[in-house]
PDB file of N, CA and C in Angstrom:
ATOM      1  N   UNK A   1     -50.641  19.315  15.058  1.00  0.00           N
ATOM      2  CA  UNK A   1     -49.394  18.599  15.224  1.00  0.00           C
ATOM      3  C   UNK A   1     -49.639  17.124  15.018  1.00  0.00           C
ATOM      4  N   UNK A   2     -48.529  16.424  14.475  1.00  0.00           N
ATOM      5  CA  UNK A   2     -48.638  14.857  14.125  1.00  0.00           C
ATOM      6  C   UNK A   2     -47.622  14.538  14.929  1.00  0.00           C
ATOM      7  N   UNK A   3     -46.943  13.469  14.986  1.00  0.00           N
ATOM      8  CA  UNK A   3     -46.258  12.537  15.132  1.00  0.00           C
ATOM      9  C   UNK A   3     -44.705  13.414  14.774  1.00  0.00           C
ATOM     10  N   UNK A   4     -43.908  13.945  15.899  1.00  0.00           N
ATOM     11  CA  UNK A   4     -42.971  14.007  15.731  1.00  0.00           C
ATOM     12  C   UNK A   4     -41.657  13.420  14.675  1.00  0.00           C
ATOM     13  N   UNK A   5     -41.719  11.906  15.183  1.00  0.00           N
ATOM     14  CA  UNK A   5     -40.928  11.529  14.337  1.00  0.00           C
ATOM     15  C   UNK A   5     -42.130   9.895  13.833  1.00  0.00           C
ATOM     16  N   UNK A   6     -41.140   9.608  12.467  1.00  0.00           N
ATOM     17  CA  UNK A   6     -42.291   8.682  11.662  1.00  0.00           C
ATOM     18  C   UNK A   6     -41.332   6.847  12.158  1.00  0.00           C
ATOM     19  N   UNK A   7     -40.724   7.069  12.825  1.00  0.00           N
ATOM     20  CA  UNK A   7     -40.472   5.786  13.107  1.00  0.00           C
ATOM     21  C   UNK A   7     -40.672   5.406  14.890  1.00  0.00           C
ATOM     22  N   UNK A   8     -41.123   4.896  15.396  1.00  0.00           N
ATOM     23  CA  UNK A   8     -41.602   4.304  16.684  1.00  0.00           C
ATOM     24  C   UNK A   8     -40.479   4.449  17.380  1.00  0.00           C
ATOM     25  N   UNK A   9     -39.278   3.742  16.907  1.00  0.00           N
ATOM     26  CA  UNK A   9     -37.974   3.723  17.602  1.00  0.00           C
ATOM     27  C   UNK A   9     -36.599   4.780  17.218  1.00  0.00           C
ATOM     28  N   UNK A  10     -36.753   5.855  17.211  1.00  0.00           N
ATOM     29  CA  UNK A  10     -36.085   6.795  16.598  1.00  0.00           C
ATOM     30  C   UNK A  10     -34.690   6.640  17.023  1.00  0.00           C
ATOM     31  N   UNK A  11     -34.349   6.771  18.205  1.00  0.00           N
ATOM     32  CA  UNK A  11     -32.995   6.213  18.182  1.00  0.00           C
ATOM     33  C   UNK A  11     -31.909   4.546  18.935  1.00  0.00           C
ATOM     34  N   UNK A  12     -32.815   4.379  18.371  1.00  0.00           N
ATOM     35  CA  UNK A  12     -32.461   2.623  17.776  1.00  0.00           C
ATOM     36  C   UNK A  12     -30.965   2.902  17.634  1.00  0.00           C
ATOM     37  N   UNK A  13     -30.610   1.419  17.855  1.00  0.00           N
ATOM     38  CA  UNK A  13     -28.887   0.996  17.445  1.00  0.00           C
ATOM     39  C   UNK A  13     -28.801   1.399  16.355  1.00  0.00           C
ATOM     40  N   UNK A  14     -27.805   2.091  15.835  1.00  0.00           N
ATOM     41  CA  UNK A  14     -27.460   1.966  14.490  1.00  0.00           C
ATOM     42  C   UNK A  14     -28.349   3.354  13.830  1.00  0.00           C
ATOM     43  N   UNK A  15     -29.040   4.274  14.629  1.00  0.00           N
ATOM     44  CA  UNK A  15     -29.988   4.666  13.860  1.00  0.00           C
ATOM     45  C   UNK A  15     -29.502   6.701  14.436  1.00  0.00           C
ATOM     46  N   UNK A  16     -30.275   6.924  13.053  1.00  0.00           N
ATOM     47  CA  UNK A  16     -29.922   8.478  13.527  1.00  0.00           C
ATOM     48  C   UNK A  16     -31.144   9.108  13.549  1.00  0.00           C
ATOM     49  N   UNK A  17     -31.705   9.701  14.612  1.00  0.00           N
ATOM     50  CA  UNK A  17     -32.792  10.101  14.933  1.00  0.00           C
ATOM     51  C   UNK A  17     -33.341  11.279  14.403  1.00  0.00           C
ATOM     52  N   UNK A  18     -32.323  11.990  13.316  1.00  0.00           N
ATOM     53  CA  UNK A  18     -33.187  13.002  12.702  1.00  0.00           C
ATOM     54  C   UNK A  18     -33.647  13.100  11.310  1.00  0.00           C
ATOM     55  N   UNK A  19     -32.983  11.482  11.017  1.00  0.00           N
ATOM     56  CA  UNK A  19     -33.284  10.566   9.616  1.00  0.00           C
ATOM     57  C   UNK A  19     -34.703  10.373  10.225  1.00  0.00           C
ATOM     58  N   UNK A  20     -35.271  10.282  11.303  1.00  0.00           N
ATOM     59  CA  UNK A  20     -36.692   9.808  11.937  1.00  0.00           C
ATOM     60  C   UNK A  20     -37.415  10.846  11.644  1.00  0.00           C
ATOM     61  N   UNK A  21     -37.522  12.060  11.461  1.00  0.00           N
ATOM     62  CA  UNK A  21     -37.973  13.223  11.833  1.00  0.00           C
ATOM     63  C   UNK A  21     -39.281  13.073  10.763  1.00  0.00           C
ATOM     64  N   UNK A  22     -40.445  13.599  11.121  1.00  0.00           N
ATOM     65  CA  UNK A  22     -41.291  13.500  10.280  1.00  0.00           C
ATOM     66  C   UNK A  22     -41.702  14.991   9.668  1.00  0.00           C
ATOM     67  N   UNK A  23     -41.675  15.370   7.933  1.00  0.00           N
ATOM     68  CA  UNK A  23     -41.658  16.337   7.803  1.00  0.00           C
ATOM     69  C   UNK A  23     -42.991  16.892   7.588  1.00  0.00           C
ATOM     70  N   UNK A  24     -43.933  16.218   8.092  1.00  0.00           N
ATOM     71  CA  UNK A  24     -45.325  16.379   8.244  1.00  0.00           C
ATOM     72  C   UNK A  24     -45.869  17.096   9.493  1.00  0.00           C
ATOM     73  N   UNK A  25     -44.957  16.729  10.576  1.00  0.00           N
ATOM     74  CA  UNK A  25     -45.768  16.684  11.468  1.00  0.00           C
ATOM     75  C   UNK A  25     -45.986  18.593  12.352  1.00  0.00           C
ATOM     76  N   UNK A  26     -46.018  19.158  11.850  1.00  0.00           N
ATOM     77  CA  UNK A  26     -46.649  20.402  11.752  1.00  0.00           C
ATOM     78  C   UNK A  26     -47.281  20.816  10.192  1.00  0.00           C
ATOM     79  N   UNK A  27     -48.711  20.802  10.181  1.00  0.00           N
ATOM     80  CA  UNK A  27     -49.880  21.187   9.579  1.00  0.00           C
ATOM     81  C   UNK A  27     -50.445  22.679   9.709  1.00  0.00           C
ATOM     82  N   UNK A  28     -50.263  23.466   9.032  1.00  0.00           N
ATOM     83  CA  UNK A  28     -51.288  24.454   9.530  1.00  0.00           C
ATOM     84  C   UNK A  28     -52.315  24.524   8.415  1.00  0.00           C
ATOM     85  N   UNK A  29     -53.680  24.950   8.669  1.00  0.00           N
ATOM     86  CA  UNK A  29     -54.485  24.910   7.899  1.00  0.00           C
ATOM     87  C   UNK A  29     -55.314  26.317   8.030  1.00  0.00           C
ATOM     88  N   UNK A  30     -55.428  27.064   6.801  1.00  0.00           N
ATOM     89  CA  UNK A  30     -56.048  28.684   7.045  1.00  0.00           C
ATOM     90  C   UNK A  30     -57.844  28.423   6.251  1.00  0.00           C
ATOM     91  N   UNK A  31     -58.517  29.748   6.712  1.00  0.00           N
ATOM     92  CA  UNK A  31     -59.411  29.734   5.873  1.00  0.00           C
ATOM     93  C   UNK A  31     -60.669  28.352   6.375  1.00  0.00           C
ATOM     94  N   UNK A  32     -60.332  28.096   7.515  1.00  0.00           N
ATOM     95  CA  UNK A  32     -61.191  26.615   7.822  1.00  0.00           C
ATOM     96  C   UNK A  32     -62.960  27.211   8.290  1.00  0.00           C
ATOM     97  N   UNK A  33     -63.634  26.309   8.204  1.00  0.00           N
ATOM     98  CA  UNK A  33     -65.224  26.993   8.580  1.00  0.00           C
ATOM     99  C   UNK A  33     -65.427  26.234  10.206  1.00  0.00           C
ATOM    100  N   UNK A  34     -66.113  26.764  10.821  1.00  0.00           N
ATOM    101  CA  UNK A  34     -65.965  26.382  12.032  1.00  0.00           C
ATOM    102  C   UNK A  34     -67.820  26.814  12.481  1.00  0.00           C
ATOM    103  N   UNK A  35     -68.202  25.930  13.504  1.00  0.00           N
ATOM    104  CA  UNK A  35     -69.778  26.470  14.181  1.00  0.00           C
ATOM    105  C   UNK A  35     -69.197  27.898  14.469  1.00  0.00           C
ATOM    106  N   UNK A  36     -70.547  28.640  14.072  1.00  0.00           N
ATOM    107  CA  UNK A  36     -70.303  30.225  14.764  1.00  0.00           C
ATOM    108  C   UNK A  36     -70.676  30.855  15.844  1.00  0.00           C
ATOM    109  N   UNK A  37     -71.337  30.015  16.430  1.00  0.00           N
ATOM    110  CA  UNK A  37     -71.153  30.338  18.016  1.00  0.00           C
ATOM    111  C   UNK A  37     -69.304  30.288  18.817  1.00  0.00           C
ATOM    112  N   UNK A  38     -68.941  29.484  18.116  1.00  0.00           N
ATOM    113  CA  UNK A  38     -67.442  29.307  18.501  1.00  0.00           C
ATOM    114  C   UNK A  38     -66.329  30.640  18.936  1.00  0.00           C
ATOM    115  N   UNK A  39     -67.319  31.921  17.618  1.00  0.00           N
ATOM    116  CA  UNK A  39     -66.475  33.531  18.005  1.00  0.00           C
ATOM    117  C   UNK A  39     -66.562  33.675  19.329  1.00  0.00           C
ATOM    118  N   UNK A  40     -68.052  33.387  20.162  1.00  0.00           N
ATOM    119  CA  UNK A  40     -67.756  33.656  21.369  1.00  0.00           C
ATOM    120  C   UNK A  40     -67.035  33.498  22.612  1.00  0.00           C
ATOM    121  N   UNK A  41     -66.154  32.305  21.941  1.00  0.00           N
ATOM    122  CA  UNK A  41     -65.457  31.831  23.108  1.00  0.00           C
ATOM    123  C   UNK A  41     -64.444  33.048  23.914  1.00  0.00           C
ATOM    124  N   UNK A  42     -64.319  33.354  25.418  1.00  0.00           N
ATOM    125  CA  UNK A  42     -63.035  33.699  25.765  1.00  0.00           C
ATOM    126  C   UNK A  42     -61.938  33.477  25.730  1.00  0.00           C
ATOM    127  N   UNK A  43     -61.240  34.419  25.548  1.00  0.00           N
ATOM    128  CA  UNK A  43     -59.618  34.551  24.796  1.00  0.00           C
ATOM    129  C   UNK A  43     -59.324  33.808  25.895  1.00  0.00           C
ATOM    130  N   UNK A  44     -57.899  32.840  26.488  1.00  0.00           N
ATOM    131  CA  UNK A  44     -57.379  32.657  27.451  1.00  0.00           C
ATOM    132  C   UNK A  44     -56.234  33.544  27.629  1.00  0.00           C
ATOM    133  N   UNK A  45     -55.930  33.669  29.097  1.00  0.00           N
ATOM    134  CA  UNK A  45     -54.724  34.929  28.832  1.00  0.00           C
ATOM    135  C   UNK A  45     -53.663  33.831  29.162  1.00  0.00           C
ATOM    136  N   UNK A  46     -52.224  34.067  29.327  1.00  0.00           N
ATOM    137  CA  UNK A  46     -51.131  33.404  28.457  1.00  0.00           C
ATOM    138  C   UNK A  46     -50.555  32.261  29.664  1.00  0.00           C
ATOM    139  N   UNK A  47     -51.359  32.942  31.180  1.00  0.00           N
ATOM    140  CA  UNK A  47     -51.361  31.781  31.866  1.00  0.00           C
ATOM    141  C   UNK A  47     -51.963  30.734  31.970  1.00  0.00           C
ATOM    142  N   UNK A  48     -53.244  30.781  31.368  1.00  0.00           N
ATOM    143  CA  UNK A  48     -54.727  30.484  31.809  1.00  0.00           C
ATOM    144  C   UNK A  48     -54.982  29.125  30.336  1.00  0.00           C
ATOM    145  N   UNK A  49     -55.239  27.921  30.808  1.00  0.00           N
ATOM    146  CA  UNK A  49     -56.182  26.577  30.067  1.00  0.00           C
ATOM    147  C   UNK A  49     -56.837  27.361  29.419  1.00  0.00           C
ATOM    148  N   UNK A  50     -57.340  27.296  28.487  1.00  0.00           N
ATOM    149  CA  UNK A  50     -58.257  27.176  27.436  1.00  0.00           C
ATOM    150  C   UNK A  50     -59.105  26.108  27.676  1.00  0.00           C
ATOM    151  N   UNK A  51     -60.554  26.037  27.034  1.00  0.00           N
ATOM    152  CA  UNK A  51     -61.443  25.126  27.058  1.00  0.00           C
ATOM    153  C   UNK A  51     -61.082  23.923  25.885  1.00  0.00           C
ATOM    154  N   UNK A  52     -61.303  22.687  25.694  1.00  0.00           N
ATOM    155  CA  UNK A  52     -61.147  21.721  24.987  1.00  0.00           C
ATOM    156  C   UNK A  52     -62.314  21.835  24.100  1.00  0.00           C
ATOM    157  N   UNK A  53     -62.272  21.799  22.353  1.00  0.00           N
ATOM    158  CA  UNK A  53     -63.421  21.804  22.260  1.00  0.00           C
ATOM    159  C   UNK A  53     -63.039  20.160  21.063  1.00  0.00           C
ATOM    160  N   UNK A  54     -64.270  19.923  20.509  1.00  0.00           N
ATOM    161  CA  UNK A  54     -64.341  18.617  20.035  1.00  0.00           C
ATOM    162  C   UNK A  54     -64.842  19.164  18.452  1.00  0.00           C
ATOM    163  N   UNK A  55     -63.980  18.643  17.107  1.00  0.00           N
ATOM    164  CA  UNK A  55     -64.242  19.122  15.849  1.00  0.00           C
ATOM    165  C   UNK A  55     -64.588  17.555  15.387  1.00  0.00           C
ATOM    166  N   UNK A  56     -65.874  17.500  15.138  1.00  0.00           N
ATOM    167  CA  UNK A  56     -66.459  15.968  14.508  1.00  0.00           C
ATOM    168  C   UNK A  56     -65.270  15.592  13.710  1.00  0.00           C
ATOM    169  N   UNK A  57     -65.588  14.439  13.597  1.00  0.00           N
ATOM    170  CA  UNK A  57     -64.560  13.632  12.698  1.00  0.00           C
ATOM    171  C   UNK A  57     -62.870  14.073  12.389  1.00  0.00           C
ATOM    172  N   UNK A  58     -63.073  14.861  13.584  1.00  0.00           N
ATOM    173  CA  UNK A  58     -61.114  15.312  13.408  1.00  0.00           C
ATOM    174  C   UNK A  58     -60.382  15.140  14.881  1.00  0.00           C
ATOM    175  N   UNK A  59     -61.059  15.460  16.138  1.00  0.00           N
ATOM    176  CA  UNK A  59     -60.031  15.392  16.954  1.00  0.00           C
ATOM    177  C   UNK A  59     -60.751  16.335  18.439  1.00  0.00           C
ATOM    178  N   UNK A  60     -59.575  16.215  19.309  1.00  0.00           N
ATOM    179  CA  UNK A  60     -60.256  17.415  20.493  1.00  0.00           C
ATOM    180  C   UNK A  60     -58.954  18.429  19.936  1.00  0.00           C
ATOM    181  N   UNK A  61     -59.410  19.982  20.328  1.00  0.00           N
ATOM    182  CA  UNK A  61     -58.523  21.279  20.139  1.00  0.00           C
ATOM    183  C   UNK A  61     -58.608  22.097  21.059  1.00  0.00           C
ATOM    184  N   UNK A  62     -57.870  22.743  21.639  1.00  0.00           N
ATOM    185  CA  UNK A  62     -57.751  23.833  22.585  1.00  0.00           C
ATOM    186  C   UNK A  62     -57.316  25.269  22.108  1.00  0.00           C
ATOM    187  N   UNK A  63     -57.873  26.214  22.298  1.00  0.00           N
ATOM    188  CA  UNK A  63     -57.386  27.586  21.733  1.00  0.00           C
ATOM    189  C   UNK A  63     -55.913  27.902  22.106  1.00  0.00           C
ATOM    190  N   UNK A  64     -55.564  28.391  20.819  1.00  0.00           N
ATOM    191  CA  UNK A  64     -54.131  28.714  21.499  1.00  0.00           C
ATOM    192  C   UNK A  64     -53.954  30.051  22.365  1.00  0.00           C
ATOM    193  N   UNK A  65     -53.346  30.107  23.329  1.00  0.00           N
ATOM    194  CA  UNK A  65     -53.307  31.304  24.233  1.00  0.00           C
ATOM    195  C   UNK A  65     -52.286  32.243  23.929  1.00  0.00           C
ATOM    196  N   UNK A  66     -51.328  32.065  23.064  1.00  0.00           N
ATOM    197  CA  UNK A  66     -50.956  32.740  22.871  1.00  0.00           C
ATOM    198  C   UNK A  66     -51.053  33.638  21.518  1.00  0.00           C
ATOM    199  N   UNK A  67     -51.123  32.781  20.321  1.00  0.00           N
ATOM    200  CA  UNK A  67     -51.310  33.449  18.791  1.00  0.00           C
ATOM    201  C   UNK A  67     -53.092  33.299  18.663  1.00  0.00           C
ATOM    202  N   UNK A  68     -54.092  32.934  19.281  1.00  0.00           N
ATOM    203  CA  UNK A  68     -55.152  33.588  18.914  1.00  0.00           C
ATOM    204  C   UNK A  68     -55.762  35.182  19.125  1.00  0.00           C
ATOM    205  N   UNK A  69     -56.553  35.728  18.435  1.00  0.00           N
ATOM    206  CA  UNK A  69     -57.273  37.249  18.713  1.00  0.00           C
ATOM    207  C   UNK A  69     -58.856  37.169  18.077  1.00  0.00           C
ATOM    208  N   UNK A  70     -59.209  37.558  19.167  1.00  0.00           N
ATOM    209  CA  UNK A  70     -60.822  37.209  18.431  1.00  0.00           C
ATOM    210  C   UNK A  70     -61.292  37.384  16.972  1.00  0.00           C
ATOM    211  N   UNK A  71     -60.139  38.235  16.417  1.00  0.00           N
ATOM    212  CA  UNK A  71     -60.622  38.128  14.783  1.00  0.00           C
ATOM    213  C   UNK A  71     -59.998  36.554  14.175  1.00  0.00           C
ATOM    214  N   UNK A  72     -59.169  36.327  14.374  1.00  0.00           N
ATOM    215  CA  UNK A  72     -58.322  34.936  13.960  1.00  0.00           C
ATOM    216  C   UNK A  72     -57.768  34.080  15.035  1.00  0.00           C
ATOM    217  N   UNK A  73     -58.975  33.324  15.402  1.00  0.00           N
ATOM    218  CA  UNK A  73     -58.336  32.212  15.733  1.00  0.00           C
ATOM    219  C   UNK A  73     -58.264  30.826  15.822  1.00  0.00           C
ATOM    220  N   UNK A  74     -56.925  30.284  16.805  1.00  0.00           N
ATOM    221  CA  UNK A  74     -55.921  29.567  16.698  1.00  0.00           C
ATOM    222  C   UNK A  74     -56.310  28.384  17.647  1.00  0.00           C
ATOM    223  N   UNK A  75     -56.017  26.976  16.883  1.00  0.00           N
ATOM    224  CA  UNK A  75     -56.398  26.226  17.747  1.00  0.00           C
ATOM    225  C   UNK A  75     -55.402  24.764  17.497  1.00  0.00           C
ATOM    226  N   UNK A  76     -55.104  24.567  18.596  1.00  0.00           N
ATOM    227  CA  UNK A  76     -54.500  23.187  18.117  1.00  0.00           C
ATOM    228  C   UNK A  76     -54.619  21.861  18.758  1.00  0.00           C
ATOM    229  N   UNK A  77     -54.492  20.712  17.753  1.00  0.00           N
ATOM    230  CA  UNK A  77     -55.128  19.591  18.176  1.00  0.00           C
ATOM    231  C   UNK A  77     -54.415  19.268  19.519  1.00  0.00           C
ATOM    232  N   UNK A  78     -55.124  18.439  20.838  1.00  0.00           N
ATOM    233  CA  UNK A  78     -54.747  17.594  21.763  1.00  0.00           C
ATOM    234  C   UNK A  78     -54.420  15.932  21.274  1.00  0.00           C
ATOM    235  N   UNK A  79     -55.801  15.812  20.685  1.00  0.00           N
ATOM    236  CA  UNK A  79     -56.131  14.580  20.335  1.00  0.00           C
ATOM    237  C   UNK A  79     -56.804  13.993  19.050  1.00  0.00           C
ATOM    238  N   UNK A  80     -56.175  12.880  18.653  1.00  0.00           N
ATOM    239  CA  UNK A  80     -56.767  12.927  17.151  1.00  0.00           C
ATOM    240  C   UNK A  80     -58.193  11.904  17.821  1.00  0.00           C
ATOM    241  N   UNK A  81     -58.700  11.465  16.946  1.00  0.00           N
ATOM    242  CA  UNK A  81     -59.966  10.842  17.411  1.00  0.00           C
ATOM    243  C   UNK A  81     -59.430   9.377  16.494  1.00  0.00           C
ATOM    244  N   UNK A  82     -58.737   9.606  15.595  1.00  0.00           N
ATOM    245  CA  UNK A  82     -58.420   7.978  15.019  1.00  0.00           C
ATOM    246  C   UNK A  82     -56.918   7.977  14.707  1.00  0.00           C
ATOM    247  N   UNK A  83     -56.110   6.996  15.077  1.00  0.00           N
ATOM    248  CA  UNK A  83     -54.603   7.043  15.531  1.00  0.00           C
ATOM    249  C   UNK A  83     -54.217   5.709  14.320  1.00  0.00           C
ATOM    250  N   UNK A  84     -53.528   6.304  12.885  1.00  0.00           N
ATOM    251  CA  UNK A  84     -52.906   5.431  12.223  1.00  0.00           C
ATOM    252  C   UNK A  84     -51.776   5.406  12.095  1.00  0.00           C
ATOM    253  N   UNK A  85     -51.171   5.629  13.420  1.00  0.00           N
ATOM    254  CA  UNK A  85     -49.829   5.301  13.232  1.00  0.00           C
ATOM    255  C   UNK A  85     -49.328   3.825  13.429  1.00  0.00           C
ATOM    256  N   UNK A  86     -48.290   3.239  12.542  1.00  0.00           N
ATOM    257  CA  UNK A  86     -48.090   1.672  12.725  1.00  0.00           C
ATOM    258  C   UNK A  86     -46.914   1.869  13.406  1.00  0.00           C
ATOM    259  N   UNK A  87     -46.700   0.727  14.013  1.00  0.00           N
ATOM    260  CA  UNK A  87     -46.055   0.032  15.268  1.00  0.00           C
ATOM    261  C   UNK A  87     -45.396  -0.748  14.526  1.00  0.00           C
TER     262      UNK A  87
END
């Protein structure tokens, strides 16, 4: 996930907030390579945190609890590690 909307002040005077909307800001990416110790992680069940894990040069991610299965899974960013959004 990115940045909801691409302007800081989305609904500003004068402004319509879904002219703001950023059509980026859901990414999915398939087919990615990942450390392989990583299969081992436990599934979380649909109440239950997931562990945070850290992908060099991209960000922190948490398993998703609900659309992962140990054959495919799902993870999505918390945190990017470098923030270019302008102000």
């Amino acid at each position: 996930y990115d940045y909801l909307f691409n302007d800081p002040d989305p609904d500003g005077p004068g402004k319509n907030f879904m002219d703001a909307i950023n059509p980026d800001s859901l990414t999915v990416l398939k087919g990615c390579k990942i450390e392989s110790t990583i299969r081992d992680v436990q599934m979380p069940t649909a109440n239950q945190n997931s562990l945070t894990y850290q992908f060099i040069r991209n960000g922190y991610f948490c398993l998703d609890n609900v659309d992962s299965r140990p054959d495919a899974l799902v993870f999505n960013r918390s945190v990017a590690l470098k923030d270019s959004f302008k102000r």
